[in-house]
Protein backbone atom coordinates (compact mmCIF):
# COMPACT_ATOMS: atom_id res chain seq x y z
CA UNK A 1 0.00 0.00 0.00
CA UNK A 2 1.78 3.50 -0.87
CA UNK A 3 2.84 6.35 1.66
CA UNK A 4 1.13 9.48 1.09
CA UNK A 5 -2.23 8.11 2.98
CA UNK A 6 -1.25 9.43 6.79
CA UNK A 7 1.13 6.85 7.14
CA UNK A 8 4.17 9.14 7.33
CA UNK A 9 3.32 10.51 3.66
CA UNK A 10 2.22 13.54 2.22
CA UNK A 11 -1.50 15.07 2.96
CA UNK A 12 -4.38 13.72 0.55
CA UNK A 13 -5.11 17.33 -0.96
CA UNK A 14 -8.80 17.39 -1.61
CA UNK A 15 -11.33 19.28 -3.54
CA UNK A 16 -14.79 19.76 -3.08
CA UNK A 17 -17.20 20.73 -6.18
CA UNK A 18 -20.11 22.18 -5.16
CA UNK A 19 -20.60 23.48 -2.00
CA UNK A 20 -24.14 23.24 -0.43
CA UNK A 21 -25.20 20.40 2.16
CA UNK A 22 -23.04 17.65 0.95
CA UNK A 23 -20.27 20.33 0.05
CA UNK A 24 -20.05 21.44 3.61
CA UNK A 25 -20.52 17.86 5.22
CA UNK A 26 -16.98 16.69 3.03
CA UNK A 27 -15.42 19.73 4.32
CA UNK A 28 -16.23 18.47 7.78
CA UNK A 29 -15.65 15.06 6.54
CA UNK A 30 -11.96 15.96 5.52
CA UNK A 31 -11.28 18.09 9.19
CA UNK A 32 -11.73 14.82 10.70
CA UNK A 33 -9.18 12.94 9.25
CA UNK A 34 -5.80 13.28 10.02
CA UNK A 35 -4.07 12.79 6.58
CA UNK A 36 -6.53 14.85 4.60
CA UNK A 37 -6.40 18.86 4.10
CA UNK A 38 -9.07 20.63 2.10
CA UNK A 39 -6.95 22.35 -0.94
CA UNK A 40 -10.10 24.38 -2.96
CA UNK A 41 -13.99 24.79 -3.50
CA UNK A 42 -15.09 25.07 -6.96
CA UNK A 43 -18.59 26.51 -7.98
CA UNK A 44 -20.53 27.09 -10.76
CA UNK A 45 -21.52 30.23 -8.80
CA UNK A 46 -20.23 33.27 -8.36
CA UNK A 47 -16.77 32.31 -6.28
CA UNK A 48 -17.02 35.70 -4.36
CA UNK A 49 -20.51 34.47 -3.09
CA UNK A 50 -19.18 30.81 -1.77
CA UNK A 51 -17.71 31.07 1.93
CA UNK A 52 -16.58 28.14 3.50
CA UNK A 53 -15.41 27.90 7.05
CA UNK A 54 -12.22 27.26 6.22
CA UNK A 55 -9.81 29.61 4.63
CA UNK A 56 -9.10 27.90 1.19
CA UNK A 57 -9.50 28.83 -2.23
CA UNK A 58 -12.98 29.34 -3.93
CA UNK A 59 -12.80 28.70 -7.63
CA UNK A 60 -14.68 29.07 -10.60
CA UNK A 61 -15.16 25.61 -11.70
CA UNK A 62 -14.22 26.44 -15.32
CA UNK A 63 -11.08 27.10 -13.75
CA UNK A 64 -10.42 23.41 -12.63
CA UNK A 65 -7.79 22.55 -14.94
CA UNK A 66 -5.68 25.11 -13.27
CA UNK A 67 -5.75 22.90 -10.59
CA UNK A 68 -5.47 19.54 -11.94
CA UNK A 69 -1.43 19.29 -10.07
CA UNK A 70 -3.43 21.32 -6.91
CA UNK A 71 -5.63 18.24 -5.79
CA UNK A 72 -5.00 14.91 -5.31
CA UNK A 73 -8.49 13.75 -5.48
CA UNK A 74 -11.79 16.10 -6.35
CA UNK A 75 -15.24 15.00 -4.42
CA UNK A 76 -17.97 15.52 -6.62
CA UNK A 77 -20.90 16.84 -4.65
CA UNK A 78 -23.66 17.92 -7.29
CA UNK A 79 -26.94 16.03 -7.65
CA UNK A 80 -27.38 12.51 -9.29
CA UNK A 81 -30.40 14.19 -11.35
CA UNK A 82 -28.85 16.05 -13.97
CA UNK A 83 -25.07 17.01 -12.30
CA UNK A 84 -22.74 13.75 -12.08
CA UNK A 85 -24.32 12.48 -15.44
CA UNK A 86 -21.69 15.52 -17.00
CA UNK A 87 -19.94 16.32 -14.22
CA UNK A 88 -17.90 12.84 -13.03
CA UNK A 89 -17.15 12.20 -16.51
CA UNK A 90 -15.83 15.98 -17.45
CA UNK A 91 -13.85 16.21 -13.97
CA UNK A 92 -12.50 12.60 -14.34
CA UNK A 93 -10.17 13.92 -17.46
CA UNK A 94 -8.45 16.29 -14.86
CA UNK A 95 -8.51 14.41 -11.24
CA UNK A 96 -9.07 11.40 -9.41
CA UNK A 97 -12.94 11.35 -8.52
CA UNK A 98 -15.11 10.28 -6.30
CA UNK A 99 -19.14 11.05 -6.49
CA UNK A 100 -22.58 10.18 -5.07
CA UNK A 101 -24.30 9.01 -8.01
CA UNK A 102 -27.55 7.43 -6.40
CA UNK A 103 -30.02 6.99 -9.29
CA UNK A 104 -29.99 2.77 -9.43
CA UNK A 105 -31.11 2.27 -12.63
CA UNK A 106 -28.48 4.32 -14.45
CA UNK A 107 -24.65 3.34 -12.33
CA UNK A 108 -24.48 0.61 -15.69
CA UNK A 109 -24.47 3.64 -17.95
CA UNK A 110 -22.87 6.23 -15.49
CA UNK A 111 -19.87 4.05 -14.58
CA UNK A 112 -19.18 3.19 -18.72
CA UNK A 113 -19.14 6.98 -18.72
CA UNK A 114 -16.25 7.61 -16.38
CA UNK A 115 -14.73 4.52 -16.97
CA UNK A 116 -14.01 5.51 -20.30
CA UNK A 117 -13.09 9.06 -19.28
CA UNK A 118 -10.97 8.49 -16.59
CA UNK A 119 -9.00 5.22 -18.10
CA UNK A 120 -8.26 7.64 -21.31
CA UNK A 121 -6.86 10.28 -18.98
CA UNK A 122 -5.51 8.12 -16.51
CA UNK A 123 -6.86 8.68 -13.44
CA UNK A 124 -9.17 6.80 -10.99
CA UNK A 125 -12.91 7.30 -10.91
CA UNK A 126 -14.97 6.05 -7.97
CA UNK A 127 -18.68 6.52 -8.45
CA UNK A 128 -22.00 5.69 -6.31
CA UNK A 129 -20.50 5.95 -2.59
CA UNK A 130 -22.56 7.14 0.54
CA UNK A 131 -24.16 4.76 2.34
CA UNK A 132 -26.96 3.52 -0.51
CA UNK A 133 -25.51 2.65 -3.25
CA UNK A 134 -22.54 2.23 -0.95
CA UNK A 135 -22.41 0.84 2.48
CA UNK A 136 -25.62 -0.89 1.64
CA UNK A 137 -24.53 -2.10 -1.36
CA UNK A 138 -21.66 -4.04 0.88
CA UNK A 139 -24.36 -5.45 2.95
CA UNK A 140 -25.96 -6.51 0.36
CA UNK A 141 -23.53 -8.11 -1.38
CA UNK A 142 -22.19 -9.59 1.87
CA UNK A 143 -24.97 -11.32 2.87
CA UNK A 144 -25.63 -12.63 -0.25
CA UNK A 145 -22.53 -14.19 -0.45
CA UNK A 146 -22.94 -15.89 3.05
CA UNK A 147 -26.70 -16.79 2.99
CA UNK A 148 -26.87 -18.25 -0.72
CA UNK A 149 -30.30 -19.47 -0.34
CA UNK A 150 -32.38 -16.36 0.76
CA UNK A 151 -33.99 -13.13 -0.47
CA UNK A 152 -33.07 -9.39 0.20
CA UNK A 153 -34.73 -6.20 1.37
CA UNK A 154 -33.94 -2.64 1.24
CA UNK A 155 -35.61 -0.31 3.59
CA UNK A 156 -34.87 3.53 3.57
CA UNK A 157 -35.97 5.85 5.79
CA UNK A 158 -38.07 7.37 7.25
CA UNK A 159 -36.14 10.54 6.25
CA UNK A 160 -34.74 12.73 3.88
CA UNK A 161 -33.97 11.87 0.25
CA UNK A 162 -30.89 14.52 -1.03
CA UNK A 163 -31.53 12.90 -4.49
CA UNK A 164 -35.25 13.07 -4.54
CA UNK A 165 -35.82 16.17 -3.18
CA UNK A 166 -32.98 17.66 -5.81
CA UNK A 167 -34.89 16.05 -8.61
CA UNK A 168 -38.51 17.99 -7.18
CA UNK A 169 -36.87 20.99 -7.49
CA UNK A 170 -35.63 20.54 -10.76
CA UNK A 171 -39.25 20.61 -11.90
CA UNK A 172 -40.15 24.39 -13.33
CA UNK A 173 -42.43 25.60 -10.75
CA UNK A 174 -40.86 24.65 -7.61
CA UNK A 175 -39.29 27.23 -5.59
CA UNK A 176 -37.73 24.33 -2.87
CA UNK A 177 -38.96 21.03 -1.99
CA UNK A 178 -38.50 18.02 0.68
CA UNK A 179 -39.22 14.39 0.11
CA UNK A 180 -39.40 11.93 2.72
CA UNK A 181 -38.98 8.19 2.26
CA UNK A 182 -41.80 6.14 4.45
CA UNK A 183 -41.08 2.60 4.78
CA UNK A 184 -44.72 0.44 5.26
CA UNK A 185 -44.31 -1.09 8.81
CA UNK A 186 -46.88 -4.19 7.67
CA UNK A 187 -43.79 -5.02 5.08
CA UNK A 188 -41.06 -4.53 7.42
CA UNK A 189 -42.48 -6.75 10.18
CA UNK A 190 -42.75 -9.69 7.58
CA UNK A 191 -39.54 -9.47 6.30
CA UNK A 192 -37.94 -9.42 10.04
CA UNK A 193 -40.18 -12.65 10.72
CA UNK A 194 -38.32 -14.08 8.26
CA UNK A 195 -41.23 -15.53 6.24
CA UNK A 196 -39.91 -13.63 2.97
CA UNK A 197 -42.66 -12.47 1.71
CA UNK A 198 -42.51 -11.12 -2.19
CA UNK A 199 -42.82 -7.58 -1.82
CA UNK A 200 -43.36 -5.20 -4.78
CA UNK A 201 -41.69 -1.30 -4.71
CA UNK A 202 -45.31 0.40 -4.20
CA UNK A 203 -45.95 -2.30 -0.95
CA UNK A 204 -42.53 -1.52 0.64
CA UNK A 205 -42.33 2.15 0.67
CA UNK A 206 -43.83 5.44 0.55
CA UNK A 207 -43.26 8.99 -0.93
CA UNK A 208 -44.35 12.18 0.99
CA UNK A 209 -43.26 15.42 -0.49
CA UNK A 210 -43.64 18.77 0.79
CA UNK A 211 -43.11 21.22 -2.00
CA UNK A 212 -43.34 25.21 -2.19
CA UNK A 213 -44.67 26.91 -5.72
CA UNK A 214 -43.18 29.32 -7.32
CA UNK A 215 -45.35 32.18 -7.55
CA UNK A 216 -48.46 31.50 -10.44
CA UNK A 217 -46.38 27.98 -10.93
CA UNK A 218 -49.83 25.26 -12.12
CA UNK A 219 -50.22 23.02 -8.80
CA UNK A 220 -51.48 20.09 -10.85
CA UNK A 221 -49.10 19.85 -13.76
CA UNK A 222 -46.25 20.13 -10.70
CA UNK A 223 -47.95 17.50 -8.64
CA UNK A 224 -48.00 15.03 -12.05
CA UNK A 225 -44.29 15.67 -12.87
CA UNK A 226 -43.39 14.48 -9.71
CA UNK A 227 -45.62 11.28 -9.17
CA UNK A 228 -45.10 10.39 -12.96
CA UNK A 229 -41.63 10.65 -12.45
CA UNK A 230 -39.32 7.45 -13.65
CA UNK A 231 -36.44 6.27 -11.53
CA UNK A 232 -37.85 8.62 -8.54
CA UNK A 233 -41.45 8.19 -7.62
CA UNK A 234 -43.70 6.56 -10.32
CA UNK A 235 -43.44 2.83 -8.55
CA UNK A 236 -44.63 4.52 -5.36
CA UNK A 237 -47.55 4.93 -3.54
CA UNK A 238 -46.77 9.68 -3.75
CA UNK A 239 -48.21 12.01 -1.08
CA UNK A 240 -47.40 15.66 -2.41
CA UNK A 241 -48.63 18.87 -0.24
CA UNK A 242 -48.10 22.10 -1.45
CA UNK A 243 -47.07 24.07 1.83
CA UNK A 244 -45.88 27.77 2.62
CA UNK A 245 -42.11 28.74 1.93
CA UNK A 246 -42.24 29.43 6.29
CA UNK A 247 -43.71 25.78 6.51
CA UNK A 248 -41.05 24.11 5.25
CA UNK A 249 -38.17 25.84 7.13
CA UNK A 250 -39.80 25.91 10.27
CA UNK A 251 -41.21 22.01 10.13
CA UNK A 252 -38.63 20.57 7.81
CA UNK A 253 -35.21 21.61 8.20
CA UNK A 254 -33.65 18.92 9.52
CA UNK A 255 -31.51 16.25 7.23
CA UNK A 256 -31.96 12.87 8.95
CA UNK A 257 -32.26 9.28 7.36
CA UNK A 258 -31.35 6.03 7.21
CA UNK A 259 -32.46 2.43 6.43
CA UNK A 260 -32.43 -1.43 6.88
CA UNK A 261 -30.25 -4.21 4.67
CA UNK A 262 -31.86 -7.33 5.50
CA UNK A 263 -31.69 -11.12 3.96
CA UNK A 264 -33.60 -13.88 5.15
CA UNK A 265 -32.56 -17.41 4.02
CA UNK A 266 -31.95 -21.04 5.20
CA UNK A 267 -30.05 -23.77 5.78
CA UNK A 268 -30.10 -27.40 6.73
CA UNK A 269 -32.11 -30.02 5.70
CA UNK A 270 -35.36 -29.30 4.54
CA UNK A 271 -34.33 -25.78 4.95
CA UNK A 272 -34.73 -26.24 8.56
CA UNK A 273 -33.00 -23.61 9.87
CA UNK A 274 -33.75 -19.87 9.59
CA UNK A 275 -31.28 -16.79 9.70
CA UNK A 276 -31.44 -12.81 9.08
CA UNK A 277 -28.60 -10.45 8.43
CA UNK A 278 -29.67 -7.16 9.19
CA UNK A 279 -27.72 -3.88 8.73
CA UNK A 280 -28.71 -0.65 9.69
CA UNK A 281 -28.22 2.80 10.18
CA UNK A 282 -29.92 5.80 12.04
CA UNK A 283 -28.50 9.15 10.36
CA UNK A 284 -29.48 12.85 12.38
CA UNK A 285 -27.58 14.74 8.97
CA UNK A 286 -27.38 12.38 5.61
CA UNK A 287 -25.39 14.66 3.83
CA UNK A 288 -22.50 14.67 7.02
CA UNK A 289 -22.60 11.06 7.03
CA UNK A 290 -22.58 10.43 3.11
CA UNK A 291 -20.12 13.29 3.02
CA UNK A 292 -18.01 9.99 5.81
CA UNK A 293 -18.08 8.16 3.19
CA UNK A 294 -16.92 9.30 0.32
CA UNK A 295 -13.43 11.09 2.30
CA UNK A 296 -13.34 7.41 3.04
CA UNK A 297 -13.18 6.63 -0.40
CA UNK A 298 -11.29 9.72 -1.71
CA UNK A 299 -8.22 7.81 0.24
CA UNK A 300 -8.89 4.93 -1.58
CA UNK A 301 -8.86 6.92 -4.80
CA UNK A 302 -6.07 8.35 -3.82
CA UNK A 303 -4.14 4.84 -3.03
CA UNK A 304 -5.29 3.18 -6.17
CA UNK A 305 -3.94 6.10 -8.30
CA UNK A 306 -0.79 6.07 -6.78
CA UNK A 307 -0.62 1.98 -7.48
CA UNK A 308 -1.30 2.74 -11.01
CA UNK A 309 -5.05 1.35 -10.96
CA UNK A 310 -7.15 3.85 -13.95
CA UNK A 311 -10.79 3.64 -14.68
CA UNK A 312 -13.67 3.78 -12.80
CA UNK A 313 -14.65 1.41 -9.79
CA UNK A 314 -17.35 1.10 -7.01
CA UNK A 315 -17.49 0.03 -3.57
CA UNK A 316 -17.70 -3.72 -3.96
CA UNK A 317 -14.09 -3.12 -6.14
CA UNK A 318 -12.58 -2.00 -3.46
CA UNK A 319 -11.36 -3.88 -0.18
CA UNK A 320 -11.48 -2.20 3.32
CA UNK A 321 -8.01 -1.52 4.03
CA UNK A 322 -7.98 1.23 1.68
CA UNK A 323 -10.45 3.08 3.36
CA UNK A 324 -9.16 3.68 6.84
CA UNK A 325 -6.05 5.79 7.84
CA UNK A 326 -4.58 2.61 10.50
CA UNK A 327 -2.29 0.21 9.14
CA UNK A 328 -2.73 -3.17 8.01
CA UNK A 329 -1.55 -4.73 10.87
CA UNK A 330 -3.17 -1.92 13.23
CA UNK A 331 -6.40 -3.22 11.54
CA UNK A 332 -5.68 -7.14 12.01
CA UNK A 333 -4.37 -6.03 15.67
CA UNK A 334 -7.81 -4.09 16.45
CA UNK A 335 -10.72 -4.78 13.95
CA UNK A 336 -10.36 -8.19 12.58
């Protein structure tokens, strides 16, 4: 594993490209550990207008190449919606990368995208971390592994979707928006039973959505974008209230989520013998804890690239000991 990571090497110098929740939760994120320094913010805004707590450079984001010997690894913090599609791909040809990419149904074509980018350039891409796709996605694949005969379960919430509530307010009409993710309690009790029931999307979860109108924005055509929308809410049972600008800051400001990873299987004879993994987490800010993650996984970057690795990987590429800042035999010493 190279120096350079904490371990008596240089500092991983980081950049952060956007800066609103998830912007501000990596900058925390890269306070906390001890071989990381934050090296600049870049914006698509007006740089004078960004202020981060920490003194470091605020630049124009069509300035990034100026930078491309500046940063060892850039965190991409832009929305899955219509951002990292361009972005991870664009910024891939002039850093290592790591991003947030959260829409399921696209990481095939979104990791071909900087694959291709970041191989020709010669960096390393890491896509989809946070903690689903990402830490989930471990349990998940995990459990799998171990319980061969079985059936899985993802339950988010209830909380705060970044990704959801992004793509709401994307919608022309919407002045700002919050979406909550509801899991159905009748679904969650089965699968704990262990019974596995066959669950469709609409049974497992649902959508509530609390959305302030632009002034003379159409209610109804707003309220059909949303619950009509593919990838985001048209497999759910939707809930949208239109509520006062006041309303939403005063009753939802807050940030927290989190979720359940569970698989159910058997073993034995006659399947005799019943088991459940079950992995969860209980999140008071998701962008702080996503923002965890991916300085996690900016060190991995960071190690890969200076192996030699190119092209784009995920989370289930990459093994654990190039997440953390303790050694390998600090880790077999304490964690194994």
């Amino acid at each position: 594993m190279p120096s350079g990571d904490g371990k008596g090497g240089n500092m991983i110098r980081i950049g952060i490209l956007g800066y609103g929740n998830l912007g501000r939760g990596v900058e925390y994120a890269v306070e906390a550990n001890p071989d990381m320094e934050l090296a600049a913010v870049f914006t698509r805004r007006d740089p004078a207008s960004v202020k981060p707590r920490t003194q470091v450079p605020v630049v124009a984001a069509s300035q990034a190449a100026e930078w491309k010997d500046k940063v060892d690894v850039l965190i991409l913090c832009g929305g899955s919606a219509t951002d990292l599609p361009k972005q991870t791909p664009e910024f891939a040809k002039l850093f290592n990368v790591v991003d947030s990419f959260d829409t399921h149904a696209n990481i095939p074509t979104h990791y071909a995208a900087v694959d291709a980018a970041a191989k020709a350039a010669g960096h390393v891409g890491v896509i989809s971390v946070g903690w689903d796709p990402g830490m989930f996605s471990l349990a998940r694949v995990y459990a799998n592994a171990v319980l061969t005969n079985g059936a899985d379960y993802t339950f988010w919430g209830r909380g705060v979707s970044q990704g959801h509530s992004d793509a709401i307010r994307r919608i022309p009409g919407v002045r700002d928006a919050k979406q909550y993710t509801v899991p159905v309690p009748a679904a969650l009790e089965a699968v704990r039973s262990g019974s596995n029931p066959t669950l469709t999307t609409r049974e497992k979860h649902t959508r509530e959505c609390y959305v302030v109108l632009e002034e003379g924005a159409d209610a109804a055509a707003v309220e059909k974008a949303i619950v009509t929308m593919p990838n985001y809410f048209s497999d759910y049972d939707t809930t949208v209230h239109f509520i006062s600008e006041e309303e939403l800051q005063r009753n939802h400001a807050g940030l927290a989520h989190g979720g359940f990873v569970i698989r159910s299987g058997a073993t034995g004879e006659n399947n005799a013998h019943k088991h459940v993994i079950e992995f969860s987490l209980k999140l008071d800010s998701n962008p702080e804890f996503t923002a965890c993650v991916l300085a996690a996984y900016a060190r991995a970057a960071y190690r890969l690239a200076a192996e030699g690795a190119k092209g784009c990987k995920t989370v289930l590429d990459i093994a654990p000991c190039y997440l953390t800042v303790q050694t390998d035999a600090e880790l077999r010493k304490a964690l194994l």
